[in-house]
Protein backbone atom coordinates (compact mmCIF):
# COMPACT_ATOMS: atom_id res chain seq x y z
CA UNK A 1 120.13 89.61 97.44
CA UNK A 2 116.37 89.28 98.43
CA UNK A 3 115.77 92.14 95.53
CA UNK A 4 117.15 88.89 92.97
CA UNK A 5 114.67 86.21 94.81
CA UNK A 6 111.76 88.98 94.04
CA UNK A 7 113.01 89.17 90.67
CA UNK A 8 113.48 85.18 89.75
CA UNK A 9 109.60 85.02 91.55
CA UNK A 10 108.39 87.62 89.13
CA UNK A 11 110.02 85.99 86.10
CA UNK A 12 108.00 83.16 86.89
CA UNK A 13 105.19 85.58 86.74
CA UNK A 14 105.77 86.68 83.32
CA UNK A 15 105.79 83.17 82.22
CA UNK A 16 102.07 83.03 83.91
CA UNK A 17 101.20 86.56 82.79
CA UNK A 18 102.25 85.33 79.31
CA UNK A 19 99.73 82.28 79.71
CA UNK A 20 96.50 84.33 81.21
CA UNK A 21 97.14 87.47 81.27
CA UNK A 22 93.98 88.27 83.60
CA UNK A 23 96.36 87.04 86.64
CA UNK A 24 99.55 88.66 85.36
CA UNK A 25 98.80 91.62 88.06
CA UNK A 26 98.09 89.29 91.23
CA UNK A 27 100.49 86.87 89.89
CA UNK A 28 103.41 89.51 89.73
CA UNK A 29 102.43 91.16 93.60
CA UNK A 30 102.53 87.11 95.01
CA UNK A 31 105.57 86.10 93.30
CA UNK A 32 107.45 89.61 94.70
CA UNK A 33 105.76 88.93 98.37
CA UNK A 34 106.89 85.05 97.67
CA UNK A 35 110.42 86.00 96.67
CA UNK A 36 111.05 88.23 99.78
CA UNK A 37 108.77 86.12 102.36
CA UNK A 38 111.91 83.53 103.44
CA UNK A 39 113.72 86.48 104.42
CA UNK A 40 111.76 87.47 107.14
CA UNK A 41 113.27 85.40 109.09
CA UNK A 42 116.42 87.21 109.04
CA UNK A 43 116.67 88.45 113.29
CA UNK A 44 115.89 85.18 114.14
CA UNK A 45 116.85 81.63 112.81
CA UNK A 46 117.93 83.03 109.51
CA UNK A 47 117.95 80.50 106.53
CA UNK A 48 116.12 78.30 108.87
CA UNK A 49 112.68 79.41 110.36
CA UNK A 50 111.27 80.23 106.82
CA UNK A 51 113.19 78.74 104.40
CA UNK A 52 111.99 75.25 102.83
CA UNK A 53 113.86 74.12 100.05
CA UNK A 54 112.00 71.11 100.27
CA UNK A 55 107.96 71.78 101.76
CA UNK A 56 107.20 74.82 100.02
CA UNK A 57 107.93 72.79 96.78
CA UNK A 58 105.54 69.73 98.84
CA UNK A 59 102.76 72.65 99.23
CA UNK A 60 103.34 74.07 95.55
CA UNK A 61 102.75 71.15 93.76
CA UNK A 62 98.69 70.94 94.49
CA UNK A 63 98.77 74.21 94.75
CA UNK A 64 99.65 74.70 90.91
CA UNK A 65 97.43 72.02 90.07
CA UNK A 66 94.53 73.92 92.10
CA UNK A 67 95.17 76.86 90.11
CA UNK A 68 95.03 74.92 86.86
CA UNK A 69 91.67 73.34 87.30
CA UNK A 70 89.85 76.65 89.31
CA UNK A 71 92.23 79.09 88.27
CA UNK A 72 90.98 82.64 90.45
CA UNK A 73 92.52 85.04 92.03
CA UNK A 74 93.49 83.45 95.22
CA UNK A 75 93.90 80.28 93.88
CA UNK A 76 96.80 81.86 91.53
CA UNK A 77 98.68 83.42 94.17
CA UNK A 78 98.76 81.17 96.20
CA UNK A 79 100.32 78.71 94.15
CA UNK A 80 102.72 81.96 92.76
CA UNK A 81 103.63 82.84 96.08
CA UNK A 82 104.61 79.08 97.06
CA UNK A 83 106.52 78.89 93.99
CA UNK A 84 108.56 82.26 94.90
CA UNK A 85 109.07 81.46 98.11
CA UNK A 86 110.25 77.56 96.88
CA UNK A 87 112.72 79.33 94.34
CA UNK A 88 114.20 81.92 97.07
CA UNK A 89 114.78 78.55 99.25
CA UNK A 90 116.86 76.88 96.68
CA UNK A 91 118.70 79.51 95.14
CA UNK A 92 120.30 80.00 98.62
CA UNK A 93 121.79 76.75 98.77
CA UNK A 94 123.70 77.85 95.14
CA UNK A 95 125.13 80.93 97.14
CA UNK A 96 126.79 81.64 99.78
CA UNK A 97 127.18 80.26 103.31
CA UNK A 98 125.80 82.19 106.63
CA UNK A 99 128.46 84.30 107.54
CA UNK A 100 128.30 87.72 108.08
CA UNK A 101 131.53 88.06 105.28
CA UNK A 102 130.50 85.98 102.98
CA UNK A 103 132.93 86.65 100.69
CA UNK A 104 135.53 84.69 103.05
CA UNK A 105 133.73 81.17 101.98
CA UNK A 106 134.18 80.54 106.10
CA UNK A 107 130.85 78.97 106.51
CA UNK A 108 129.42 75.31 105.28
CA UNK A 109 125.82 76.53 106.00
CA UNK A 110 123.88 77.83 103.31
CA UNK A 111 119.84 76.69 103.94
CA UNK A 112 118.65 74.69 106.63
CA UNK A 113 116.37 71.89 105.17
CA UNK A 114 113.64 70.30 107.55
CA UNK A 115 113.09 67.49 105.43
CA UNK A 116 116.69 66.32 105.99
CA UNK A 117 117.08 67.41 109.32
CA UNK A 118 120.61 69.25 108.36
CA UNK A 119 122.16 72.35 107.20
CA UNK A 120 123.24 71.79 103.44
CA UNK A 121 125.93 73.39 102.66
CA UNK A 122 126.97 76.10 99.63
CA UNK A 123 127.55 75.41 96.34
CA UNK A 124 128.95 79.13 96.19
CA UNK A 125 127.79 79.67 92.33
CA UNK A 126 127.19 83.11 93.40
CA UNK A 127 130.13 83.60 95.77
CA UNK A 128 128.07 86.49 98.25
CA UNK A 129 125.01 88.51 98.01
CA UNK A 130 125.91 91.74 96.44
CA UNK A 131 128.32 90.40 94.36
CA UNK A 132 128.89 91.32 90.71
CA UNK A 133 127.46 87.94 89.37
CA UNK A 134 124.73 88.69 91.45
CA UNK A 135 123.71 92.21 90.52
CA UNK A 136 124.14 90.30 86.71
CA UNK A 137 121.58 87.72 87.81
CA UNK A 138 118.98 90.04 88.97
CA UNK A 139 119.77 91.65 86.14
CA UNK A 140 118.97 89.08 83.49
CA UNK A 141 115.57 88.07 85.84
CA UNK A 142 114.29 91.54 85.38
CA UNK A 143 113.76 91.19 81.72
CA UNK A 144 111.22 88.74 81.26
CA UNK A 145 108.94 91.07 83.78
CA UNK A 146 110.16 94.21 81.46
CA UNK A 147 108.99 92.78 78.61
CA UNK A 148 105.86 91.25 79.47
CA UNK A 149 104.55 93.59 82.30
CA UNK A 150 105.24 96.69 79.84
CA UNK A 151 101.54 97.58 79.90
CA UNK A 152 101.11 98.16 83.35
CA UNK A 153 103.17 101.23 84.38
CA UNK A 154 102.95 99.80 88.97
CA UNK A 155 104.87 96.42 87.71
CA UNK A 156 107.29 97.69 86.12
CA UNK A 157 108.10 100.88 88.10
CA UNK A 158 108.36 97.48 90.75
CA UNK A 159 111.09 96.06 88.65
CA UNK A 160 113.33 99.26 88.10
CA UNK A 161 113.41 99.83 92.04
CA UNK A 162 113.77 96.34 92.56
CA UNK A 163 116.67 96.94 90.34
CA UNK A 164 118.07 99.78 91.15
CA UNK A 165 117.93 98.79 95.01
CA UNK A 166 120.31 95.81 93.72
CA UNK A 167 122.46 98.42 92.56
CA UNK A 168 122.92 100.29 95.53
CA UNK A 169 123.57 97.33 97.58
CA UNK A 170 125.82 95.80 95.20
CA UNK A 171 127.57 98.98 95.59
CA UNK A 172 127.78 99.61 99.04
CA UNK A 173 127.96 95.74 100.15
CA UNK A 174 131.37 95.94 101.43
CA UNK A 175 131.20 99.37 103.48
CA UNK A 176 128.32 97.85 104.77
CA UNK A 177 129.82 95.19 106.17
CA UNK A 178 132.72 97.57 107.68
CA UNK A 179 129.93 99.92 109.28
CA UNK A 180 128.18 96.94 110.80
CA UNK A 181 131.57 95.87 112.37
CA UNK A 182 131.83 99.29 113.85
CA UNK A 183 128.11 99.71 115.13
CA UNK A 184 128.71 96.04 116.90
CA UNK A 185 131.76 97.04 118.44
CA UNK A 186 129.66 100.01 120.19
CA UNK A 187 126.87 98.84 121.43
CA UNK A 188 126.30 97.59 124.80
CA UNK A 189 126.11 94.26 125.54
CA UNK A 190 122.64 93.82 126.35
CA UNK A 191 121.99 94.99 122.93
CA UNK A 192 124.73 92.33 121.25
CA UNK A 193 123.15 89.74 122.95
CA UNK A 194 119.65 89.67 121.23
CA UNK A 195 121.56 90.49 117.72
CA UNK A 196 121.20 87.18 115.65
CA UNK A 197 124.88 84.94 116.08
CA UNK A 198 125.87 85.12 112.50
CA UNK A 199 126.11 88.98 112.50
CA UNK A 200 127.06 89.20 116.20
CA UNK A 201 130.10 86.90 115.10
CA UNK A 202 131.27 89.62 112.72
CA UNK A 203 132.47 91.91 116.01
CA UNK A 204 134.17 89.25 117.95
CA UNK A 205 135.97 88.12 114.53
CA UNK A 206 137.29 91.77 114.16
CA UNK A 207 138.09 92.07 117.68
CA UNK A 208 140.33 89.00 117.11
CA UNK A 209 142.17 90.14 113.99
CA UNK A 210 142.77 93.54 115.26
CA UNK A 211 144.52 91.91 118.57
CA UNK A 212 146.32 89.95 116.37
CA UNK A 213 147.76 92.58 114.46
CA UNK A 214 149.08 94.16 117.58
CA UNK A 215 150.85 91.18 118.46
């Protein structure tokens, strides 16, 4: 879920906030803008467009060490952000593939990486977003930032949304799934045809199964 890449980003926050705690505050708003940022690419090129499990990690790297020797403001979330963003990239690839069903373990991409030119595929740890073990993951993230962010009343109000956003989805990941099939069987074609192919997919795979059936 993109609520669990916010999370892991603000752990990592926590760790810093623990450090200097005069960046926790900027620290915790980059790594929560860096934990949902690869996601934006979601209508188009999805996994791909913003999602480097590799460069972020290339960009990070002085980053961190720029924020070490002149640590300010910008200098801190920057190299937060970058980290967040790095972290979202690579826990995809433990998750699940690109499908619109993830759940059915049908698809062998999970994060496109630039740096080797491919799609790698899923190591399906978590087996789809929404899942049990991944409401449990966000879960465990959101203590460190519980803990250490207890002082300021914005963070943490942050982390019990953050959480209790997970929960809803978790919840309602499967009917979700069934409403989207419905919605893309109704809607004109013009309209299908802009929708992203991985969710698109999901009405001509229904439309498949149910003229199966009849047979």
């Amino acid at each position: 879920m993109a609520t669990t890449h916010a999370l892991a980003g603000l752990a990592f926050a926590a760790t810093i906030a623990t450090i200097s705690p005069a960046f926790g505050t900027v620290a915790a708003v980059a790594a929560i803008l860096g934990g949902l940022f690869p996601d934006v690419d979601l209508a188009a090129g999805h996994r791909r467009t913003l999602h480097f499990p590799v460069y972020y990690w290339v960009l990070a790297a002085p980053a961190s060490l720029v924020a070490v020797l002149a640590p300010s403001d910008l200098t801190v979330a920057l190299a937060v952000f970058l980290v967040a963003a790095g972290l979202h990239s690579v826990m995809d690839l433990f998750g699940c593939g690109l499908e619109f069903k993830p759940w059915l373990g049908t698809s062998d991409r999970a994060v496109y990486s630039h740096y080797h030119g491919r799609w790698l595929a899923p190591r399906r740890w978590i087996r789809y977003d929404g899942a049990p073990s991944d409401l449990a993951l966000a879960a465990v993230l959101a203590f460190p930032a519980l803990f250490v962010f207890d002082a300021n009343a914005t963070i943490e109000w942050a982390v019990v949304v953050l959480l209790l956003v997970s929960i809803g989805y978790a919840a309602l990941r499967h009917p979700l799934a069934r409403l989207g099939e419905w919605l893309l069987e109704r809607l004109p074609a013009p309209v299908v045809a802009v929708v992203p192919e991985w969710i698109a997919s999901a009405g001509e795979q229904r439309r498949s199964d149910q003229q199966r059936r009849k047979q």
